[in-house]
C-alpha atoms as a PDB file:
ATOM      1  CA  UNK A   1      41.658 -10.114   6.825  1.00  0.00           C
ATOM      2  CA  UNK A   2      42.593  -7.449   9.218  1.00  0.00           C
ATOM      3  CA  UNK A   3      40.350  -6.485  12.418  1.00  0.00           C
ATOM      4  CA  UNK A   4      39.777  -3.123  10.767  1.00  0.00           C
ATOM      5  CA  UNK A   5      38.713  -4.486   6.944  1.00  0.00           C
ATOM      6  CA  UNK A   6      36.284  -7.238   8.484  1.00  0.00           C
ATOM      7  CA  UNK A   7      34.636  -4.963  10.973  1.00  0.00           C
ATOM      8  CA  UNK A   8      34.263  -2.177   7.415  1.00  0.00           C
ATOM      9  CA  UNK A   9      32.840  -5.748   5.651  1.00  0.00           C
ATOM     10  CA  UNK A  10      30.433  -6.086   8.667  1.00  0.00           C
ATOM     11  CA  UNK A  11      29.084  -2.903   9.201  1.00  0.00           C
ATOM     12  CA  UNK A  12      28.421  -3.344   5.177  1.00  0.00           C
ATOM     13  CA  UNK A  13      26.685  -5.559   5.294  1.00  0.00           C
ATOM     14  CA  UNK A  14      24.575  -4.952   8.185  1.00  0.00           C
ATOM     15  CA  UNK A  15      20.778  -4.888   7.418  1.00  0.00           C
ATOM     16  CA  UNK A  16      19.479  -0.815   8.926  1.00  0.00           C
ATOM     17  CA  UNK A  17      15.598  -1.558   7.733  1.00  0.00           C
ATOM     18  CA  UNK A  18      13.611  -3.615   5.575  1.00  0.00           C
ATOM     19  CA  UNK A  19      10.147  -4.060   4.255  1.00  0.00           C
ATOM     20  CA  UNK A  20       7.644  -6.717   2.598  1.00  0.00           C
ATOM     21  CA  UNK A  21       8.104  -7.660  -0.920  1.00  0.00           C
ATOM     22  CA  UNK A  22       6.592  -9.610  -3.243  1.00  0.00           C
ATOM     23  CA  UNK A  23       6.187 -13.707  -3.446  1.00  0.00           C
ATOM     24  CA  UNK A  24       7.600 -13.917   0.379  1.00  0.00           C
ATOM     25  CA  UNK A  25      10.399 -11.603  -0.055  1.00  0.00           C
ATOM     26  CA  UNK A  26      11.832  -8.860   1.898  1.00  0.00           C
ATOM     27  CA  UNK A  27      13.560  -5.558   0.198  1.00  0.00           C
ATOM     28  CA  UNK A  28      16.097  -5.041   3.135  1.00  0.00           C
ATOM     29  CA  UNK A  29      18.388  -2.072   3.435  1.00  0.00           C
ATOM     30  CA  UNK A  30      21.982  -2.298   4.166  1.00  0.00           C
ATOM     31  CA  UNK A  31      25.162   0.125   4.047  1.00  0.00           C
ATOM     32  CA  UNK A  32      24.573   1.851   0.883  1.00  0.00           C
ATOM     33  CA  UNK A  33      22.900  -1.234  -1.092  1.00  0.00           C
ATOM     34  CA  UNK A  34      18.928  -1.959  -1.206  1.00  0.00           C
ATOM     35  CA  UNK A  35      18.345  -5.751  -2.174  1.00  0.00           C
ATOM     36  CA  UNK A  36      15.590  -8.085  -2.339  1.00  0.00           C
ATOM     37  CA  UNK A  37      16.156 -11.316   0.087  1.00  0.00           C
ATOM     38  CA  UNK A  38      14.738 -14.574  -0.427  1.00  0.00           C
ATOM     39  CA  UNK A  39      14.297 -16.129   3.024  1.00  0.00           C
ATOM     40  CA  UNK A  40      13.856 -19.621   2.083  1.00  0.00           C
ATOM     41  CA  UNK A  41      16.736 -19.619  -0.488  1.00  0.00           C
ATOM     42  CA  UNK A  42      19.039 -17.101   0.651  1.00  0.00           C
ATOM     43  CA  UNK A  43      19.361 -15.303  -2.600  1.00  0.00           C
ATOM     44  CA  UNK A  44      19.548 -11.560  -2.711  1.00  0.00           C
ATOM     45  CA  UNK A  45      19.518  -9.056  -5.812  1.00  0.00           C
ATOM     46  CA  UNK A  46      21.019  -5.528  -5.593  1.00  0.00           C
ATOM     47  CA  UNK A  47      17.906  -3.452  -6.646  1.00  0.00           C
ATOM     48  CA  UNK A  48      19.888  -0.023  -6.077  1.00  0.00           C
ATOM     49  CA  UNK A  49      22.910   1.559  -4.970  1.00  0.00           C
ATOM     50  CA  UNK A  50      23.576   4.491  -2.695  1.00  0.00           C
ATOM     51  CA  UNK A  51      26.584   6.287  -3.018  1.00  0.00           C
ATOM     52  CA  UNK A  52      27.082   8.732   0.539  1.00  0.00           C
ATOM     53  CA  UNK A  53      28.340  12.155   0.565  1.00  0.00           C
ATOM     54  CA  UNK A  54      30.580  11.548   3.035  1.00  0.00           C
ATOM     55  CA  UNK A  55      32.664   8.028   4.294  1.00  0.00           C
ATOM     56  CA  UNK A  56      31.115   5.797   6.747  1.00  0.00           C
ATOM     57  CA  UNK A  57      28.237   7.054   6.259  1.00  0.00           C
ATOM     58  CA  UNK A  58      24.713   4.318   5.830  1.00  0.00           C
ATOM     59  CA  UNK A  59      21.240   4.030   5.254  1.00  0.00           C
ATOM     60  CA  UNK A  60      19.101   3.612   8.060  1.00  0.00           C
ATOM     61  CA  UNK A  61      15.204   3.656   8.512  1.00  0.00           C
ATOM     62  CA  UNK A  62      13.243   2.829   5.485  1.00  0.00           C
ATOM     63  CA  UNK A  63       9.169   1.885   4.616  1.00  0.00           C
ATOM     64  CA  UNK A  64       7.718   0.722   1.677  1.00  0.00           C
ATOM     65  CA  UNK A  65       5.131   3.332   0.448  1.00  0.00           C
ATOM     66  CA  UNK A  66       1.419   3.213  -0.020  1.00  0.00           C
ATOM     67  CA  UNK A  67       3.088   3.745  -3.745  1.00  0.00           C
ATOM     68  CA  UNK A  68       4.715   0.547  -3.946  1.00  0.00           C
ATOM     69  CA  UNK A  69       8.403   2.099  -3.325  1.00  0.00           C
ATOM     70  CA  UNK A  70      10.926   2.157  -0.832  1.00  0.00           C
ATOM     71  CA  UNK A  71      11.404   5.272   1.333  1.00  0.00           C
ATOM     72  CA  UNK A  72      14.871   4.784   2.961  1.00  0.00           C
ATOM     73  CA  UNK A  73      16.904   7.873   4.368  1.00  0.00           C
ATOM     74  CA  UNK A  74      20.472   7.986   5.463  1.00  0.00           C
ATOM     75  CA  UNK A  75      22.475   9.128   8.248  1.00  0.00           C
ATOM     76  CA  UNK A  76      25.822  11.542   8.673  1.00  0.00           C
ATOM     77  CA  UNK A  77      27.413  10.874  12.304  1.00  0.00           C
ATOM     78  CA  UNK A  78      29.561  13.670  11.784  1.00  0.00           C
ATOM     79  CA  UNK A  79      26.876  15.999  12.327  1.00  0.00           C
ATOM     80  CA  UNK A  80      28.974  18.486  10.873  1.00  0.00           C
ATOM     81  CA  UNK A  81      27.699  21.030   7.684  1.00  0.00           C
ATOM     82  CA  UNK A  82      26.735  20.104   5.609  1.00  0.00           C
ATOM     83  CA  UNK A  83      24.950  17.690   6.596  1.00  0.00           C
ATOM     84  CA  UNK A  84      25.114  14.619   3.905  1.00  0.00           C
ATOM     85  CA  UNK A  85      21.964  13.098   5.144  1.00  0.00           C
ATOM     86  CA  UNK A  86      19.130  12.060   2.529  1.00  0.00           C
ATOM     87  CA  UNK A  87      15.855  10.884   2.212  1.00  0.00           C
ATOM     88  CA  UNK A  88      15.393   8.725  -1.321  1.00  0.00           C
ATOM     89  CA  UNK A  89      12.548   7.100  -2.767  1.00  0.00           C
ATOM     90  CA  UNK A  90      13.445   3.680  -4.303  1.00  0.00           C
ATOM     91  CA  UNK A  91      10.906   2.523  -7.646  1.00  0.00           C
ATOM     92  CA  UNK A  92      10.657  -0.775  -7.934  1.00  0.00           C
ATOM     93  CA  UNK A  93      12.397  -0.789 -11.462  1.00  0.00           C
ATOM     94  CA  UNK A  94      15.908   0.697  -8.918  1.00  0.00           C
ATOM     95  CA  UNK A  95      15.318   4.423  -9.934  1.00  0.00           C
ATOM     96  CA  UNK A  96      16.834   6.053  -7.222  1.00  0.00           C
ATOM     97  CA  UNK A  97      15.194   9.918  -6.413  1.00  0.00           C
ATOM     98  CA  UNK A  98      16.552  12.329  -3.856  1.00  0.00           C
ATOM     99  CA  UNK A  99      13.548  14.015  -1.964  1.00  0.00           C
ATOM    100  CA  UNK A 100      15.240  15.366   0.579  1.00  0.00           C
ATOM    101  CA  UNK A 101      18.992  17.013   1.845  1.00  0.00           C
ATOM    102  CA  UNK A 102      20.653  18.170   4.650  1.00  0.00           C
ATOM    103  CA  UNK A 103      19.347  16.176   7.094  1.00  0.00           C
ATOM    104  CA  UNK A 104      21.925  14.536  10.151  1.00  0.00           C
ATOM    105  CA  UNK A 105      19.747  10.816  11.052  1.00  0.00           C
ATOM    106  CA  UNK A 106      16.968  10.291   9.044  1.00  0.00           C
ATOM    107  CA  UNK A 107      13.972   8.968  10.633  1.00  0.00           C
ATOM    108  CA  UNK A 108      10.604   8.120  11.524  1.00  0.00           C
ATOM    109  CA  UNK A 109       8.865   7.483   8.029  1.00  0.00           C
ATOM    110  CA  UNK A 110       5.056   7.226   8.186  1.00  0.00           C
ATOM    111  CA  UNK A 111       2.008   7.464   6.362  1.00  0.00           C
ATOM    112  CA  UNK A 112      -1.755   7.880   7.755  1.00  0.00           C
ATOM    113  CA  UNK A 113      -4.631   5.990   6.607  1.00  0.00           C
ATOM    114  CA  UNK A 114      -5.632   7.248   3.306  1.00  0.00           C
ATOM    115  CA  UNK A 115      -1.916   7.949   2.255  1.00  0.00           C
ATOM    116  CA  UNK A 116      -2.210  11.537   1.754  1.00  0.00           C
ATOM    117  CA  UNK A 117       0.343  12.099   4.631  1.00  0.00           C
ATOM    118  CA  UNK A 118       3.766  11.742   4.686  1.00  0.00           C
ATOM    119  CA  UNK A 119       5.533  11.866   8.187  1.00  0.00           C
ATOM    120  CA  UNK A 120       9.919  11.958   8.513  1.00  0.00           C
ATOM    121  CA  UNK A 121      11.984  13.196  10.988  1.00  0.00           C
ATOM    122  CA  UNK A 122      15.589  14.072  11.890  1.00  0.00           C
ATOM    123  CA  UNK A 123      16.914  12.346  14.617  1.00  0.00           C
ATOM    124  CA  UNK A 124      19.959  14.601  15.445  1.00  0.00           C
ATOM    125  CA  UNK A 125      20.531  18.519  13.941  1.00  0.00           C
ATOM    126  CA  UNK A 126      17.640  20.057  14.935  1.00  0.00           C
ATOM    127  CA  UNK A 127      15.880  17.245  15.958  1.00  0.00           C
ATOM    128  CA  UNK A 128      12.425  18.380  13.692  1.00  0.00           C
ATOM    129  CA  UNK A 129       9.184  16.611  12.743  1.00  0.00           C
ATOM    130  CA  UNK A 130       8.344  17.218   8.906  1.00  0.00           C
ATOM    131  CA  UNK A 131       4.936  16.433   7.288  1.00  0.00           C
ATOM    132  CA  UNK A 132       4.466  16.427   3.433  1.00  0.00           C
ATOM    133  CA  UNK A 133       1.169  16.257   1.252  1.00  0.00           C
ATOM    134  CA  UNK A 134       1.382  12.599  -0.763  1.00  0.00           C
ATOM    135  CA  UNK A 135       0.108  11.332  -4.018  1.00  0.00           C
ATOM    136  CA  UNK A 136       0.107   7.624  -4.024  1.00  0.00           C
ATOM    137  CA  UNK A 137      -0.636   7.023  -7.072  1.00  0.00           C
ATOM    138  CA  UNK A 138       2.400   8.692  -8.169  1.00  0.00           C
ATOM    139  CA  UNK A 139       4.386   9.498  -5.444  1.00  0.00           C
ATOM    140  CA  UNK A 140       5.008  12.576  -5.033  1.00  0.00           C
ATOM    141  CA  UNK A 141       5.750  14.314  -2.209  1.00  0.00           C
ATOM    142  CA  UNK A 142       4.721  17.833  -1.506  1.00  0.00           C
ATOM    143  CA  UNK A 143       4.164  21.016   0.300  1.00  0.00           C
ATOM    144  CA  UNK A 144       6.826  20.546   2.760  1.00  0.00           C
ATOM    145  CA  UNK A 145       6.419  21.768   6.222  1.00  0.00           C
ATOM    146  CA  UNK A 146       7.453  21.793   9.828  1.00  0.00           C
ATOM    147  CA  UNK A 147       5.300  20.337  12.857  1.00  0.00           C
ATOM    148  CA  UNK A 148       8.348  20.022  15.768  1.00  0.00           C
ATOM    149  CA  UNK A 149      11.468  21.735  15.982  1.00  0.00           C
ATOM    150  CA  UNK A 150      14.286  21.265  18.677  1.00  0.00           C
ATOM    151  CA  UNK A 151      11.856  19.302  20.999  1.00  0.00           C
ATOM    152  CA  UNK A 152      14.240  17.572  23.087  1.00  0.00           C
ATOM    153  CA  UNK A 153      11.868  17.594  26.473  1.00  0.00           C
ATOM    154  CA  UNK A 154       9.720  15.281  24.723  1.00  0.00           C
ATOM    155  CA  UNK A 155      12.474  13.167  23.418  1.00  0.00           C
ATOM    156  CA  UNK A 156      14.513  13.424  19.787  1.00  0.00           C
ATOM    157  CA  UNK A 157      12.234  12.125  17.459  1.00  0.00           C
ATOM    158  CA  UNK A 158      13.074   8.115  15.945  1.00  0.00           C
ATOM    159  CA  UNK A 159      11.157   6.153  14.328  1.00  0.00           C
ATOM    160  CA  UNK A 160       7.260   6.608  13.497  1.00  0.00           C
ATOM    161  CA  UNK A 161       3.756   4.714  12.644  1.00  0.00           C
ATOM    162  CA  UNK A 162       0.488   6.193  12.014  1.00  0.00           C
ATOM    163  CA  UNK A 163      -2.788   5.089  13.686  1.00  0.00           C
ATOM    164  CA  UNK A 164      -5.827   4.833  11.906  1.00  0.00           C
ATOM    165  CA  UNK A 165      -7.285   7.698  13.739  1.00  0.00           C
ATOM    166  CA  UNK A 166      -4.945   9.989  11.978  1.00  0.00           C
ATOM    167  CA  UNK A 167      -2.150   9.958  14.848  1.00  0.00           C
ATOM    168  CA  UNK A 168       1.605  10.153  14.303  1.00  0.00           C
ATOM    169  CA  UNK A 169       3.188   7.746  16.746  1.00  0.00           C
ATOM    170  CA  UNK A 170       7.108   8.940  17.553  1.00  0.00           C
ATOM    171  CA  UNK A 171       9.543   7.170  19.489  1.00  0.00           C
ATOM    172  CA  UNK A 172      10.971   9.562  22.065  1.00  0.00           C
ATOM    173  CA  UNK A 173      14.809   7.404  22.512  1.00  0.00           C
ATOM    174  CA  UNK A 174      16.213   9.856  24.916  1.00  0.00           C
ATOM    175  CA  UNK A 175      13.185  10.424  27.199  1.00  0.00           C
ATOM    176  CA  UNK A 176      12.251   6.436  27.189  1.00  0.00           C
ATOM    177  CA  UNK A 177       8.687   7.367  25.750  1.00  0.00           C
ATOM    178  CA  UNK A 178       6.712   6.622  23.058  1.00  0.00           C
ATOM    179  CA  UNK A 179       4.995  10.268  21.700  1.00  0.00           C
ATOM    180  CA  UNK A 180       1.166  10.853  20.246  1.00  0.00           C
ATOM    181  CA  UNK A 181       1.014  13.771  17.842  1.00  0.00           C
ATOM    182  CA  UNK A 182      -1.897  15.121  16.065  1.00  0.00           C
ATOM    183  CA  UNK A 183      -2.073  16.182  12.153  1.00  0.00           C
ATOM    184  CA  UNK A 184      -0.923  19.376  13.345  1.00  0.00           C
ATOM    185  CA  UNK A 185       2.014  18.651  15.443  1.00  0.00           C
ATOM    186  CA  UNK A 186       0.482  18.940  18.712  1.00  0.00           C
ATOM    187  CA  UNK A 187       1.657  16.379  21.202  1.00  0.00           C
ATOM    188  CA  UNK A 188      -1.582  15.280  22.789  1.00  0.00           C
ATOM    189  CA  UNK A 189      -0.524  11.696  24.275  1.00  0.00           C
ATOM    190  CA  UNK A 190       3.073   9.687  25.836  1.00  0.00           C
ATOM    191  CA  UNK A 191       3.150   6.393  27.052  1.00  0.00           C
ATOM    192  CA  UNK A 192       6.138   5.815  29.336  1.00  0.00           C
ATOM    193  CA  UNK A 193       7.976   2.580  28.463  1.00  0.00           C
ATOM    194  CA  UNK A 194      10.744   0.689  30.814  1.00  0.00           C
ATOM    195  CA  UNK A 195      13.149   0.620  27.942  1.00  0.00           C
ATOM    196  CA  UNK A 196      16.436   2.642  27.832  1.00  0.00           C
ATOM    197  CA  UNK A 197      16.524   3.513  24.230  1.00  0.00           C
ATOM    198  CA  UNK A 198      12.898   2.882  22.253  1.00  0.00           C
ATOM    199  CA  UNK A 199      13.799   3.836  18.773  1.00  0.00           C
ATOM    200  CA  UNK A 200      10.777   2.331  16.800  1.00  0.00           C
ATOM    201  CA  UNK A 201       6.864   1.872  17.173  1.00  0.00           C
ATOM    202  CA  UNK A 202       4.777  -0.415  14.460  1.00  0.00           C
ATOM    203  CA  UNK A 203       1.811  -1.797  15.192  1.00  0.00           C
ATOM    204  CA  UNK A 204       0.537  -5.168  14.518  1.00  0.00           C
ATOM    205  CA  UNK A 205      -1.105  -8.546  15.407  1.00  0.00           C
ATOM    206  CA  UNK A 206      -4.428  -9.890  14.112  1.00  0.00           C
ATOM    207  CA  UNK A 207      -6.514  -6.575  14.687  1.00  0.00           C
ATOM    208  CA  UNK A 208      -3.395  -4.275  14.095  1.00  0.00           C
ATOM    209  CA  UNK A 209      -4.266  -3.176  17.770  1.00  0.00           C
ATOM    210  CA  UNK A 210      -0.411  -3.802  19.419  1.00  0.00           C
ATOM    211  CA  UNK A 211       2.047  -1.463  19.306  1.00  0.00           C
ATOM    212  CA  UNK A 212       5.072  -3.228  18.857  1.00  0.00           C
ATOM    213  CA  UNK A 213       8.170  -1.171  20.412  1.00  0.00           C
ATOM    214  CA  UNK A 214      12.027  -1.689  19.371  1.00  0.00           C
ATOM    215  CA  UNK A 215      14.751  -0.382  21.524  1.00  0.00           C
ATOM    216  CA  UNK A 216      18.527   0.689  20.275  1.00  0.00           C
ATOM    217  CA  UNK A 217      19.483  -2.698  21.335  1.00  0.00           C
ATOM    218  CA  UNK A 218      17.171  -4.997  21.070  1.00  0.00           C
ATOM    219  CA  UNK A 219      18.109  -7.903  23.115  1.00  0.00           C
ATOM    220  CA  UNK A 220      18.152  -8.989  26.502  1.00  0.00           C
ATOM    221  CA  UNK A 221      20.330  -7.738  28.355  1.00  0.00           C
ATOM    222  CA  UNK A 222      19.582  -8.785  31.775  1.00  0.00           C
ATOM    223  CA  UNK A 223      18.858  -5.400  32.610  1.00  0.00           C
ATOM    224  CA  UNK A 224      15.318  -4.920  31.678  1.00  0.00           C
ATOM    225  CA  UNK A 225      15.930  -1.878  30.198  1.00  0.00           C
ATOM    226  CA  UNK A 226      16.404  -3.612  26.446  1.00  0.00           C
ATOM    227  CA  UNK A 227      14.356  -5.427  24.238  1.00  0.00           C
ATOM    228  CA  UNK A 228      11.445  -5.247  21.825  1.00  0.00           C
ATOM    229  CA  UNK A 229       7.750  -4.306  23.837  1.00  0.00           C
ATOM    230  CA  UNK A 230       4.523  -5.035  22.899  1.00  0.00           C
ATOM    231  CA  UNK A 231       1.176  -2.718  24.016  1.00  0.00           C
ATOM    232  CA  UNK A 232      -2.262  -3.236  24.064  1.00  0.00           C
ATOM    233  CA  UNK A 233      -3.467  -0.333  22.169  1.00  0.00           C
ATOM    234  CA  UNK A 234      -7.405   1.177  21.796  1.00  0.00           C
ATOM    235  CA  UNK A 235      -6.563   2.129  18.390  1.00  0.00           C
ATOM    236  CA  UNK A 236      -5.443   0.141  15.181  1.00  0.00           C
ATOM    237  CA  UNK A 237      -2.851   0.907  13.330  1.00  0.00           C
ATOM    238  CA  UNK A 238      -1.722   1.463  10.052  1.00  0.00           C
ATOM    239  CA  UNK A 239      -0.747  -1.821   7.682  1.00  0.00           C
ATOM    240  CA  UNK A 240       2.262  -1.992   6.225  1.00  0.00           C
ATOM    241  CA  UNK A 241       2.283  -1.874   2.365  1.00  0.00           C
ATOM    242  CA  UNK A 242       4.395  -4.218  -0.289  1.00  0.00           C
ATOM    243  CA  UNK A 243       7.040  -3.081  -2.508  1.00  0.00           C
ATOM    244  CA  UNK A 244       5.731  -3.564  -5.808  1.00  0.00           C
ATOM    245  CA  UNK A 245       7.890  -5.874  -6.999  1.00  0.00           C
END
């Protein structure tokens, strides 16, 4: 196998997100495949396949839904129009549906507490903060709209968790900052964080009151500046939510 073929085969098979499944399973998101992973035994079962608009393209951050689906968005690093970039909701029977286009990195999926919310974001483009109106019950994903736009000062927008005041919690990668925003878009908190590249907030442990923080690279690097962070919070958090199958 050549140098070039095996590091195609890795970058394949590379897990970009994953969420909670049923029976100790985890749906994990690679390349262009979405599988369910048995931990104990190893096994894994293609549940659906992407096929990109463009080569080398991949997914990258996904979330099971408050509807029992995947939410998993992909990523163009050409950054050239069109942009080939989706968002997709996964069913747990593998029906694959586009809900959004033209986007560059998709990012920062969210929901707030009583799953009427929908948060995503572009990481690259024009670097925006979308909110949609949610049905969980069937969801659908509605009335569209806008909250940030080109907000590099306050970092390009990553990944995203909800608090269960209603808060939208951003990673801010290129500012080294985690961002508060209210319903409404309006930045009304940042916590500084001594990490070079945060890309994702989630909050957890036994009172869902940590904020756990990811960074591009998150290992130790001797540095300091890489890693994963955890923060006391005031606030709890969201829970995550199981794929329904």
């Amino acid at each position: 196998m050549t140098v070039a073929l095996a590091r195609s085969v890795s970058q394949r098979l590379a897990a970009s997100s994953f969420g909670l499944a049923q029976n100790g399973r985890w749906l994990v998101a690679l390349a262009n495949d979405v599988i369910l992973f048995n931990p104990e035994t190893g096994a894994r079962e293609i549940i659906a396949t992407i096929d990109h608009a463009k080569p080398d393209m991949r997914l990258n951050d996904g979330k099971v839904g408050p509807d029992g689906a995947f939410w998993v968005g992909s990523m163009d690093g050409t950054q050239k129009a069109p942009l080939g970039g989706k968002l997709y909701r996964v069913a747990p029977d593998g029906a694959v549906t586009t809900i959004a286009t033209d986007i560059a990195i998709s990012n920062g999926l969210a929901w707030n507490a009583d799953a009427t919310r929908l948060y995503h974001s572009d990481s690259r483009g024009s670097m925006w903060i979308d909110c949609w109106d949610f049905d969980a019950a069937t969801g659908a994903a509605s009335n569209r709209r806008r909250l940030r736009d080109n907000d590099l000062a306050a970092g390009r927008p990553d990944g995203g968790a909800c608090d269960l005041a209603g808060h939208y919690w951003s990673a801010g990668p290129s500012e080294s900052r985690i961002n508060c925003f209210a319903p409404d878009g309006t930045l009304i908190g940042t916590i500084p964080v001594p990490l070079k590249n945060p890309t994702m907030p989630c909050f957890g442990g036994p009172e869902m009151k940590t904020l756990f923080v990811t960074s591009l690279d998150s290992k130790i690097d001797g540095s300091g500046h890489d890693g994963i962070l955890a923060i006391d919070m005031d606030i709890a958090g969201v829970p995550v939510h199981i794929f329904a199958r």
